[in-house]
N, C-alpha and C. Protein backbone atom coordinates (compact mmCIF):
# COMPACT_ATOMS: atom_id res chain seq x y z
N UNK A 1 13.76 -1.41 -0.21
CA UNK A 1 12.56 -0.76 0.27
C UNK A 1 11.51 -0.89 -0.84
N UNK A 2 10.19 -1.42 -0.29
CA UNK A 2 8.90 -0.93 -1.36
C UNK A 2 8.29 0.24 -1.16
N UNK A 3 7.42 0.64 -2.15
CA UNK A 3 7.31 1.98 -2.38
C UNK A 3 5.91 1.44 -3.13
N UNK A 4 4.83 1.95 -2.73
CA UNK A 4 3.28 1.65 -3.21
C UNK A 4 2.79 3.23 -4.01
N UNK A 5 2.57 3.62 -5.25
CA UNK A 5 2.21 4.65 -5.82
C UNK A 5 0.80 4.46 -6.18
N UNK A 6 0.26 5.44 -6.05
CA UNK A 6 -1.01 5.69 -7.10
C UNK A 6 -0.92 6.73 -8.31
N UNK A 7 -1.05 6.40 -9.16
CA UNK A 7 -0.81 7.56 -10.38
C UNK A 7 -2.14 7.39 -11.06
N UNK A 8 -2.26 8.59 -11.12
CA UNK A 8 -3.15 9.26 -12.38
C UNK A 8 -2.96 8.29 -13.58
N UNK A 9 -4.07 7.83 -14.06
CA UNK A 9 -4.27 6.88 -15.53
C UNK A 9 -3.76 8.28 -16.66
N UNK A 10 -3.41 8.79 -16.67
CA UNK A 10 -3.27 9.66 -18.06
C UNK A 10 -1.43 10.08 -17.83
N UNK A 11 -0.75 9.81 -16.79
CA UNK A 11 0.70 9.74 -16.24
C UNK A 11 1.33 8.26 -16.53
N UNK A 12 0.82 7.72 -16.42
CA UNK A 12 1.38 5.93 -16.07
C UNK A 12 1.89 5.78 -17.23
N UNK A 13 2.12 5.99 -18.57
CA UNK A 13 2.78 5.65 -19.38
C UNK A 13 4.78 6.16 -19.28
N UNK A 14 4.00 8.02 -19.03
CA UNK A 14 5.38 8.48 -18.49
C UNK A 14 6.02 8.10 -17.71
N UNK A 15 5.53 7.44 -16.61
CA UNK A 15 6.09 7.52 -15.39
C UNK A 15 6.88 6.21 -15.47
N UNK A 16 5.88 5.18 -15.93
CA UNK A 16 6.61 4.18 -16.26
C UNK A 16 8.07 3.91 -16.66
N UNK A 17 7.70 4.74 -18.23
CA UNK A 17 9.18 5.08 -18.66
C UNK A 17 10.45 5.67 -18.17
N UNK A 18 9.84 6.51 -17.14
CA UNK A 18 10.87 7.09 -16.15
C UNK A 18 11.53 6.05 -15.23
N UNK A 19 10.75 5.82 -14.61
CA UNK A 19 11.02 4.58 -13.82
C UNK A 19 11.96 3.39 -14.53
N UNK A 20 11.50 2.87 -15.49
CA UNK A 20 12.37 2.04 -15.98
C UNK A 20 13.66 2.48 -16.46
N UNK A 21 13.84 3.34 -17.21
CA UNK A 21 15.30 3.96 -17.34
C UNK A 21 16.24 4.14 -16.46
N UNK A 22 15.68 4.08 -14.96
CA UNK A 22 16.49 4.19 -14.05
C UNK A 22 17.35 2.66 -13.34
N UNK A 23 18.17 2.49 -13.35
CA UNK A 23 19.35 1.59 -13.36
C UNK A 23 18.60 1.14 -11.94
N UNK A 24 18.40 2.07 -11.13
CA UNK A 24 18.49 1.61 -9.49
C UNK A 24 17.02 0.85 -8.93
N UNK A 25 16.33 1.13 -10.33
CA UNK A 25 14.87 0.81 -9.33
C UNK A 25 14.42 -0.56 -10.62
N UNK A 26 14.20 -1.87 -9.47
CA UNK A 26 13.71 -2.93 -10.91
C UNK A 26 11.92 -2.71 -10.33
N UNK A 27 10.90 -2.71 -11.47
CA UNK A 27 9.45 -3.01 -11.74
C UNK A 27 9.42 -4.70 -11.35
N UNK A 28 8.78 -4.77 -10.14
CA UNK A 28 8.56 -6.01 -9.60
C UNK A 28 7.38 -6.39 -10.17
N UNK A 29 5.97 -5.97 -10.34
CA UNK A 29 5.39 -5.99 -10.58
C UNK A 29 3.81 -5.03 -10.67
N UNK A 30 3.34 -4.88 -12.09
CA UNK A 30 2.03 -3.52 -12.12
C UNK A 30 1.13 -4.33 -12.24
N UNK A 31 0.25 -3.80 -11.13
CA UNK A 31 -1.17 -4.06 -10.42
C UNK A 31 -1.73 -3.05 -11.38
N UNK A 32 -2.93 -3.57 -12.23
CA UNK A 32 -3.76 -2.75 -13.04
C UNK A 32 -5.19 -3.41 -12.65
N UNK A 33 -4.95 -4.39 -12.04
CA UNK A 33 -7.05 -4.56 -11.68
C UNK A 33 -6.86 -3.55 -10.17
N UNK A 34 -8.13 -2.79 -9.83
CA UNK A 34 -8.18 -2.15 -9.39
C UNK A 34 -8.85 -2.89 -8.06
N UNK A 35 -9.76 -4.31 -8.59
CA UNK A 35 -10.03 -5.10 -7.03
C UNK A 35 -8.22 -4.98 -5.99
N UNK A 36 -7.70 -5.21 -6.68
CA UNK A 36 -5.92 -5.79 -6.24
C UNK A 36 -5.65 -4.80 -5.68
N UNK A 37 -5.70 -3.61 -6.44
CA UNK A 37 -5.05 -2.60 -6.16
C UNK A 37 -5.89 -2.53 -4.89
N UNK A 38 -6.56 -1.99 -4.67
CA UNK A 38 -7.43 -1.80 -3.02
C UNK A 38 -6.63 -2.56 -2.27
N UNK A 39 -6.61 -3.90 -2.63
CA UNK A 39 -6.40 -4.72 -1.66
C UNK A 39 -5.08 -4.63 -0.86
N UNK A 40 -4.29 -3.74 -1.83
CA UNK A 40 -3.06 -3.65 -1.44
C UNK A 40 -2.67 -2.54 -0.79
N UNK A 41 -3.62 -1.61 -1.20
CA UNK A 41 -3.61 -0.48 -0.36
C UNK A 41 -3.72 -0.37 1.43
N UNK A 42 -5.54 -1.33 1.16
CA UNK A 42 -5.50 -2.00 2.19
C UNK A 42 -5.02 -2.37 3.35
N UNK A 43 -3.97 -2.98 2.63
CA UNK A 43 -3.17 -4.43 3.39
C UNK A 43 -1.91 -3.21 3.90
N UNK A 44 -1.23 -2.12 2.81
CA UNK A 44 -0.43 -1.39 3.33
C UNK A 44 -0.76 -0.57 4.38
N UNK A 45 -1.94 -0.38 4.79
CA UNK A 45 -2.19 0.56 6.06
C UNK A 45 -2.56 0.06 6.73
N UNK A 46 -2.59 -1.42 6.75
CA UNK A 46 -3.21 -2.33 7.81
C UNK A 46 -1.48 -2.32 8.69
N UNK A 47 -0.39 -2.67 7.72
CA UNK A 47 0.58 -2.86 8.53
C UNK A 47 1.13 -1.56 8.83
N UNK A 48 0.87 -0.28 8.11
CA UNK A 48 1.71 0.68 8.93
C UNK A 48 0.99 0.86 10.06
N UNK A 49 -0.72 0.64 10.08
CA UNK A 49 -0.92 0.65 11.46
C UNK A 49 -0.45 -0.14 12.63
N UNK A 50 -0.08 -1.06 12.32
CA UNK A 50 0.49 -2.16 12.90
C UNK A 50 1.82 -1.73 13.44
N UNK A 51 2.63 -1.00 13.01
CA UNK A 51 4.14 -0.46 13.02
C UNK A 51 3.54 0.50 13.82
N UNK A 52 2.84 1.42 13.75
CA UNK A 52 2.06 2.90 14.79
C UNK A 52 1.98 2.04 16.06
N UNK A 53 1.32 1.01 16.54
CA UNK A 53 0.98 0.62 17.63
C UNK A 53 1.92 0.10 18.67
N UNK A 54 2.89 -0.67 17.56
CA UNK A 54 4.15 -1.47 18.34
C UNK A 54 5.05 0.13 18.42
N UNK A 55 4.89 1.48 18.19
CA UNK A 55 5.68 2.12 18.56
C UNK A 55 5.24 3.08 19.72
N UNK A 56 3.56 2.76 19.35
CA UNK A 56 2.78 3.64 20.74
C UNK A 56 2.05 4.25 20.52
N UNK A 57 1.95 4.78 18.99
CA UNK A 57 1.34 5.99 18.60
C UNK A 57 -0.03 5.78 18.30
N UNK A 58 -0.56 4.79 18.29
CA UNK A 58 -2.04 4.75 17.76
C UNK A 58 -2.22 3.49 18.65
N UNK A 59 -3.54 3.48 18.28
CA UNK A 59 -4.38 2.32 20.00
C UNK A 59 -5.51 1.68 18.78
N UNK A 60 -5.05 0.62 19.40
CA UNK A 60 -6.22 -0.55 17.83
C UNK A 60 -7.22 -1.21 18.80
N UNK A 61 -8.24 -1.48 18.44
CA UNK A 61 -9.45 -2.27 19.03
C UNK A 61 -8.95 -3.39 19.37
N UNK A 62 -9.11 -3.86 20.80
CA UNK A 62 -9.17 -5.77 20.84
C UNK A 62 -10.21 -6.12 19.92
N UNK A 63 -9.33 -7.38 19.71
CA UNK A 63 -10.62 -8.32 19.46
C UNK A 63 -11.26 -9.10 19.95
N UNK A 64 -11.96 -8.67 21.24
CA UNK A 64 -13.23 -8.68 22.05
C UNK A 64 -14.05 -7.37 21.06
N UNK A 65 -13.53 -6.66 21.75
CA UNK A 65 -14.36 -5.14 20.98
C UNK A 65 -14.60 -5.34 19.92
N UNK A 66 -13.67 -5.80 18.76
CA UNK A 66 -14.37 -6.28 17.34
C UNK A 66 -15.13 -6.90 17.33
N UNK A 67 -15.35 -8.36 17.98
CA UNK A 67 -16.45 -9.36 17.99
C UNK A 67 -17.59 -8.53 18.20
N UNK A 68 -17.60 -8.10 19.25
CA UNK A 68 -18.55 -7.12 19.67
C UNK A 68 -19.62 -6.22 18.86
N UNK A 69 -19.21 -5.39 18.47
CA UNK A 69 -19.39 -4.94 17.15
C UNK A 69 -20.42 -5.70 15.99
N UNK A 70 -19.40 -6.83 15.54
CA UNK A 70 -20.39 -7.66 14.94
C UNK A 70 -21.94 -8.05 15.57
């Protein structure tokens, strides 16, 4: 499983260290530009919305209606 955090800049050293000491969890990789970081944020609620819809729970614009828009 991934797991997307935001931490407080004045935590991230601790947390780090926490994190790494732990046997079970490997650091794939730390996003520190903050363009990225958005992007990933982004991109993560783009697909849980995506997971909401294929289960029913939320209703997304066609894209007619998007064009539209524009």
């Amino acid at each position: 499983m991934k797991v997307i955090l935001d931490i407080r800049d004045n935590r991230i050293p601790f947390f780090m260290e926490l994190v790494k000491s732990l046997d079970y969890i490997s650091v794939v990789k730390e996003v520190k530009d903050e363009n990225k970081s958005q992007f990933i944020t982004d991109l993560a609620e783009a697909f849980n919305d995506a997971k909401l819809y294929e289960q029913g729970k939320k209703k997304l614009k066609s894209a007619k209606d998007l064009l539209n828009e524009l």
